[in-house]
Protein backbone atom coordinates (compact mmCIF):
# COMPACT_ATOMS: atom_id res chain seq x y z
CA UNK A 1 -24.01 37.22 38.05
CA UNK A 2 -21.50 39.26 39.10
CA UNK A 3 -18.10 40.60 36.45
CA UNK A 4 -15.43 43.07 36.42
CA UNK A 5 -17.18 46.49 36.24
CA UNK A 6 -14.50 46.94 33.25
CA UNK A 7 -15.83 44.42 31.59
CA UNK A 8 -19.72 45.61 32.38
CA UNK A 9 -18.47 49.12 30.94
CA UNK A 10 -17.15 47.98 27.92
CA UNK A 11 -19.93 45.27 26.83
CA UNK A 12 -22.39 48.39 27.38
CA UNK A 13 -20.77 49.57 24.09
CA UNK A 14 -19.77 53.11 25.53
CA UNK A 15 -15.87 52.74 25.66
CA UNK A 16 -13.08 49.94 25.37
CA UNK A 17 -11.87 47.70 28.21
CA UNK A 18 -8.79 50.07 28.50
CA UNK A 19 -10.65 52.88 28.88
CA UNK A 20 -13.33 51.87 31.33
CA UNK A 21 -10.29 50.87 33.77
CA UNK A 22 -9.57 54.99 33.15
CA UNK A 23 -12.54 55.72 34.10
CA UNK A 24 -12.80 53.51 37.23
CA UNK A 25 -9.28 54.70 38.37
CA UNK A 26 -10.51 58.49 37.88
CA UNK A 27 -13.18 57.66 39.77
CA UNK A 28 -15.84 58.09 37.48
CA UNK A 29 -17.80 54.85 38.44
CA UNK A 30 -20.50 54.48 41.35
CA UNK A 31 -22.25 51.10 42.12
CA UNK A 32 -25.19 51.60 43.88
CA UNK A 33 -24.18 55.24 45.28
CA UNK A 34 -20.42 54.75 46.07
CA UNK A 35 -17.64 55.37 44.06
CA UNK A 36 -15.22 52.86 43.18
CA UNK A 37 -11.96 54.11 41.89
CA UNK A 38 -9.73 50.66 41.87
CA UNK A 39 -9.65 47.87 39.59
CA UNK A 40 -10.51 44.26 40.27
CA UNK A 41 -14.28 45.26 41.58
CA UNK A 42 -16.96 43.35 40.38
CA UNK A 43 -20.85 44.02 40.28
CA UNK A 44 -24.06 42.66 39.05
CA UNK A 45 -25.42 44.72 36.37
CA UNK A 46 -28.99 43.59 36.32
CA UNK A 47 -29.33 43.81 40.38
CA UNK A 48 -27.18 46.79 41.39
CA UNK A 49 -26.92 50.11 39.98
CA UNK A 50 -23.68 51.31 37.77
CA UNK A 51 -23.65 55.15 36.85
CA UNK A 52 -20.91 57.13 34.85
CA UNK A 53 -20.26 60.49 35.63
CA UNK A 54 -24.15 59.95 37.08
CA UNK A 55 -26.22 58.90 34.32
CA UNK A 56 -27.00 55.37 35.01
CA UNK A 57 -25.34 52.57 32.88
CA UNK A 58 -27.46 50.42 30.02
CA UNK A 59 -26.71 46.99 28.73
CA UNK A 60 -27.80 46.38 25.68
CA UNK A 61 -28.54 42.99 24.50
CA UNK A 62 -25.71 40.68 22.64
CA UNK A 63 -25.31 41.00 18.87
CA UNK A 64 -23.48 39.52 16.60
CA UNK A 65 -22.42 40.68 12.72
CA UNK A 66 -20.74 38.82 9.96
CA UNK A 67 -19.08 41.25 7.83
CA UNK A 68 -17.20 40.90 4.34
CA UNK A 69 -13.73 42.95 5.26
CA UNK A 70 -12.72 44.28 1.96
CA UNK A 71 -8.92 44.30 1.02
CA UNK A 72 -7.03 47.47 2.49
CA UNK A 73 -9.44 47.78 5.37
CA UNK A 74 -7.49 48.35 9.28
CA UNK A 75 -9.80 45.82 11.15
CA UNK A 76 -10.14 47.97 14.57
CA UNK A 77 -12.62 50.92 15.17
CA UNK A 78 -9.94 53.87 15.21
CA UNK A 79 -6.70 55.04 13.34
CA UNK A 80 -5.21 58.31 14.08
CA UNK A 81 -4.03 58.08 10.18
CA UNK A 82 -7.63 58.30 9.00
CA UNK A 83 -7.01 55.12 7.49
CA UNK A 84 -9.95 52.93 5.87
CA UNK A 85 -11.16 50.77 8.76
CA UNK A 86 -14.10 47.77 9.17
CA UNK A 87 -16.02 50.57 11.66
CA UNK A 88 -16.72 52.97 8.64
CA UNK A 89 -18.57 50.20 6.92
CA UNK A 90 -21.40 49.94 9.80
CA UNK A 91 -24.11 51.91 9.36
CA UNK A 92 -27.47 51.92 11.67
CA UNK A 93 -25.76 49.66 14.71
CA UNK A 94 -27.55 50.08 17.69
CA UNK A 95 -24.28 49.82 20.34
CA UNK A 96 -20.53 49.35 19.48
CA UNK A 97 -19.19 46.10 18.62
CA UNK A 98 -15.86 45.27 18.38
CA UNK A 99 -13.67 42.96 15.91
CA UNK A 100 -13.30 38.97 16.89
CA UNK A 101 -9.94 38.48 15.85
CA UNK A 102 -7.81 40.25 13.10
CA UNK A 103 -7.26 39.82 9.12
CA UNK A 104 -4.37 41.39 7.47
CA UNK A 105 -4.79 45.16 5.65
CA UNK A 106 -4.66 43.26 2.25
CA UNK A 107 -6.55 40.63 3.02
CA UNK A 108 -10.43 39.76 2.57
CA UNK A 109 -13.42 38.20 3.55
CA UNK A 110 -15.34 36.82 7.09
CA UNK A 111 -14.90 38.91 10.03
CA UNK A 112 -17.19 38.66 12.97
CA UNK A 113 -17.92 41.57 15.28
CA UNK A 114 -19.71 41.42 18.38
CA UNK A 115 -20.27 42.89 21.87
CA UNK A 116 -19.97 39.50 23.34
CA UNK A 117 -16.49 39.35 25.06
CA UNK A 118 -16.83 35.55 26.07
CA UNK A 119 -18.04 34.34 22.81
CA UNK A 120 -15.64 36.47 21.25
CA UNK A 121 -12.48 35.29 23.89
CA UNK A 122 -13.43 31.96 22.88
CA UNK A 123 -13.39 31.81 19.45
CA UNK A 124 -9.37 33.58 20.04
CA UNK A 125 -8.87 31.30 22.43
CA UNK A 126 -5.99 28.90 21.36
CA UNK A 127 -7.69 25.94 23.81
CA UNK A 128 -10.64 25.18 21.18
CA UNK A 129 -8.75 25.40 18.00
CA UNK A 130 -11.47 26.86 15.94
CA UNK A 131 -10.88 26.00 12.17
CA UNK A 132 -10.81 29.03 9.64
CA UNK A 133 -10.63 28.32 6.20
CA UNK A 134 -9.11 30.44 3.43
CA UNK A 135 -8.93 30.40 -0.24
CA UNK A 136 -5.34 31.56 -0.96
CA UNK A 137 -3.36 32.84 -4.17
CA UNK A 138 -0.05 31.66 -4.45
CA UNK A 139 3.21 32.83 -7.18
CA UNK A 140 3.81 29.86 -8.70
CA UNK A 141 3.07 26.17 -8.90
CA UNK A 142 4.35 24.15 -6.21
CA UNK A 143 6.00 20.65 -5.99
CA UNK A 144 4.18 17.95 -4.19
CA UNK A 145 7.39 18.10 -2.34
CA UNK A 146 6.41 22.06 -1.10
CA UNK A 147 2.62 20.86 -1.01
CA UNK A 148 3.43 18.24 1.57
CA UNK A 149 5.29 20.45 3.37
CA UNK A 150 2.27 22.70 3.80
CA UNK A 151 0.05 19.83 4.85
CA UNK A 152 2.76 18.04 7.20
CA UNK A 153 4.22 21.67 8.93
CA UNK A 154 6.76 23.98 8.44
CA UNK A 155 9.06 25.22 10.78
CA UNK A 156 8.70 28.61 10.74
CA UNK A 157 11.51 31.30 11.35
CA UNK A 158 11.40 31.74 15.58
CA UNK A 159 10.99 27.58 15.71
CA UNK A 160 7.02 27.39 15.87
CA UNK A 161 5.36 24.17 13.63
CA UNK A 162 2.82 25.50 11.46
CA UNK A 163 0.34 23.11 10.20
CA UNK A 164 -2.46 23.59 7.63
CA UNK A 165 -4.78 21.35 5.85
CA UNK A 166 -4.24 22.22 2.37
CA UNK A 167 -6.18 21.05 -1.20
CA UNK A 168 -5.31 22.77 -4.82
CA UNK A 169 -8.53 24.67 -5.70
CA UNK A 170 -7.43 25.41 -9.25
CA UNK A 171 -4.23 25.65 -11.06
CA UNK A 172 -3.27 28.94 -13.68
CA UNK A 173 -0.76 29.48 -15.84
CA UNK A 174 1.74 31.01 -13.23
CA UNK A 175 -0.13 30.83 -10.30
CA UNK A 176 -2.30 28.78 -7.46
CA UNK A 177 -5.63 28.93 -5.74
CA UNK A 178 -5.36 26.60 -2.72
CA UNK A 179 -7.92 26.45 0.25
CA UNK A 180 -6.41 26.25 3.95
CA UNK A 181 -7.71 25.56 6.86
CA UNK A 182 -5.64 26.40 9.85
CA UNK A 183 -6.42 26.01 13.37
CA UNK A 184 -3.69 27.78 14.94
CA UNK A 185 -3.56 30.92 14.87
CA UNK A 186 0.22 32.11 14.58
CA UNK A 187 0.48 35.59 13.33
CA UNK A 188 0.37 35.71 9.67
CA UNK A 189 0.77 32.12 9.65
CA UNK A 190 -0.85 31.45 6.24
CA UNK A 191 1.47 34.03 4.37
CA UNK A 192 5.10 32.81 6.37
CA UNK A 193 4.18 28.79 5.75
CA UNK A 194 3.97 30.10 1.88
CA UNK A 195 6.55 32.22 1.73
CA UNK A 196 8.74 29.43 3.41
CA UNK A 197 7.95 26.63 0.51
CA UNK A 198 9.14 29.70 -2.17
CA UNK A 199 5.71 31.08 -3.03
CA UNK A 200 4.35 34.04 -1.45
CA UNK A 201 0.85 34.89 -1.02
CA UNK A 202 -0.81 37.18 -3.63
CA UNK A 203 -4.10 36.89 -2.41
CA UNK A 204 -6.29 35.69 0.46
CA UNK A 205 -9.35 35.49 1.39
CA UNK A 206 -11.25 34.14 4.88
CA UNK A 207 -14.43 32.07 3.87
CA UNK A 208 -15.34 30.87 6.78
CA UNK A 209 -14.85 30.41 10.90
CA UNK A 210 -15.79 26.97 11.99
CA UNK A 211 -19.38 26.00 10.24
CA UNK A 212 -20.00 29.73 9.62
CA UNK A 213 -19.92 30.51 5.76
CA UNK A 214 -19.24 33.95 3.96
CA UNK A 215 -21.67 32.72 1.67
CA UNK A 216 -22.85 35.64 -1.07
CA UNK A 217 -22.31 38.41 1.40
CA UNK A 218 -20.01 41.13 -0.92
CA UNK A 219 -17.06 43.38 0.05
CA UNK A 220 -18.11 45.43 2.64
CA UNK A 221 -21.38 44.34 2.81
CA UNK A 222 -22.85 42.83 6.66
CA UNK A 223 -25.81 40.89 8.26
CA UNK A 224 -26.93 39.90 11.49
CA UNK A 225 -26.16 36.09 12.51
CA UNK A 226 -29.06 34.18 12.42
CA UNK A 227 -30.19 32.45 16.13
CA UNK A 228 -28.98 28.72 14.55
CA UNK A 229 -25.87 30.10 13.42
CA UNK A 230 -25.31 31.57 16.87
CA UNK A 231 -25.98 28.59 18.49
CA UNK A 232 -23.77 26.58 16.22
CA UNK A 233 -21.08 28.60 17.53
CA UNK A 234 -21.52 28.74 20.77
CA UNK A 235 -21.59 24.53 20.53
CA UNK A 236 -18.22 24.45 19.99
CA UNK A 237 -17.04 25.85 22.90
């Protein structure tokens, strides 16, 4: 089956999207002995031959990693500010993978990486509403007035409805644990539909993307996806 040759490129793990479009515009790229130097050019990569500056181009096969993000972790593979990022947590990966999605700097927990662009596009991809679910910290103790208004949506600041479904996990002495499960999106939805109801997030943490579960995995610790758990995924699509 044929696909962009940027897209080939990048799913062989050597460089990003971006950068494989560089490389095809420098004319870098040769499919089966000619050079293509213009974007939009599709090939075959398991019937025709793709070479890089001449050394012939490898695909490796799909994986896919569920990782525990710790808080104050960049999720992306490079910072020029030497920032701690989800990359310096992967040790012994056999091809690059890239992040599915983002959490916050200061926030925790599930991240899937992958170098599976479709599954990954899909699981952004606003069409299939994939549920995430988050234990949050809250300031405060809100009114079932505010708690409705998390569960029925909140207009947010530029006019978008955020919606949530929202139960009280466990109630301190100045402070809330709810769970949300949000379908959405919206960026930092979960933090702007509390801050809008008066109490601002103090913690939050992703526990799981559709039917996939942190489970015991700890900060910074990873594991391959087992084959049912990929499947499951791939079944809601």
């Amino acid at each position: 089956m044929k696909e962009r040759l940027q897209k080939i490129i990048s799913r062989a793990g050597i460089v990003s999207r971006r950068k494989a479009e560089r490389m095809i515009l420098e004319g870098r790229v040769r499919v089966d002995g000619k050079v293509v130097n213009r974007l939009g050019e599709k090939a075959d990569p398991y019937v025709q031959r793709i070479e890089i500056d001449g050394k012939p181009l490898s695909i490796p096969p799909p994986i896919y990693i569920m990782l525990y993000k710790p808080r104050n972790y960049l999720t992306t593979l490079y910072d020029p500010k030497g920032r701690p990022k989800v990359s310096d947590l992967l040790k012994d990966i056999p091809t690059r993978v890239f992040p599915v999605g983002r959490l916050d700097f200061d926030a925790e927990g599930l991240l899937i990486l992958t170098n599976d662009g479709d599954l990954a596009n899909a699981l952004m991809h606003p069409r299939y509403k994939v549920p995430k679910t988050y234990l949050v910290k809250i300031k405060g103790i809100p009114s079932k007035e505010e708690f409705y208004r998390l569960s029925s949506g909140i207009r947010l600041e530029d006019g978008i409805i955020a919606k949530a479904e929202v139960e009280i996990v466990k109630i301190l002495k100045r402070n809330t644990w709810l769970k949300m499960i949000i379908k959405q999106g919206i960026y930092h939805q979960i933090k702007r539909m509390c801050l809008a109801i008066g109490h601002p997030v103090i913690r939050i943490k992703r526990i799981a993307i559709g039917n996939l579960q942190l489970g015991d995995l700890r900060p910074g610790e990873y594991r391959y996806l087992r084959k049912e758990e990929i499947k499951k995924i791939r079944n809601i699509f």
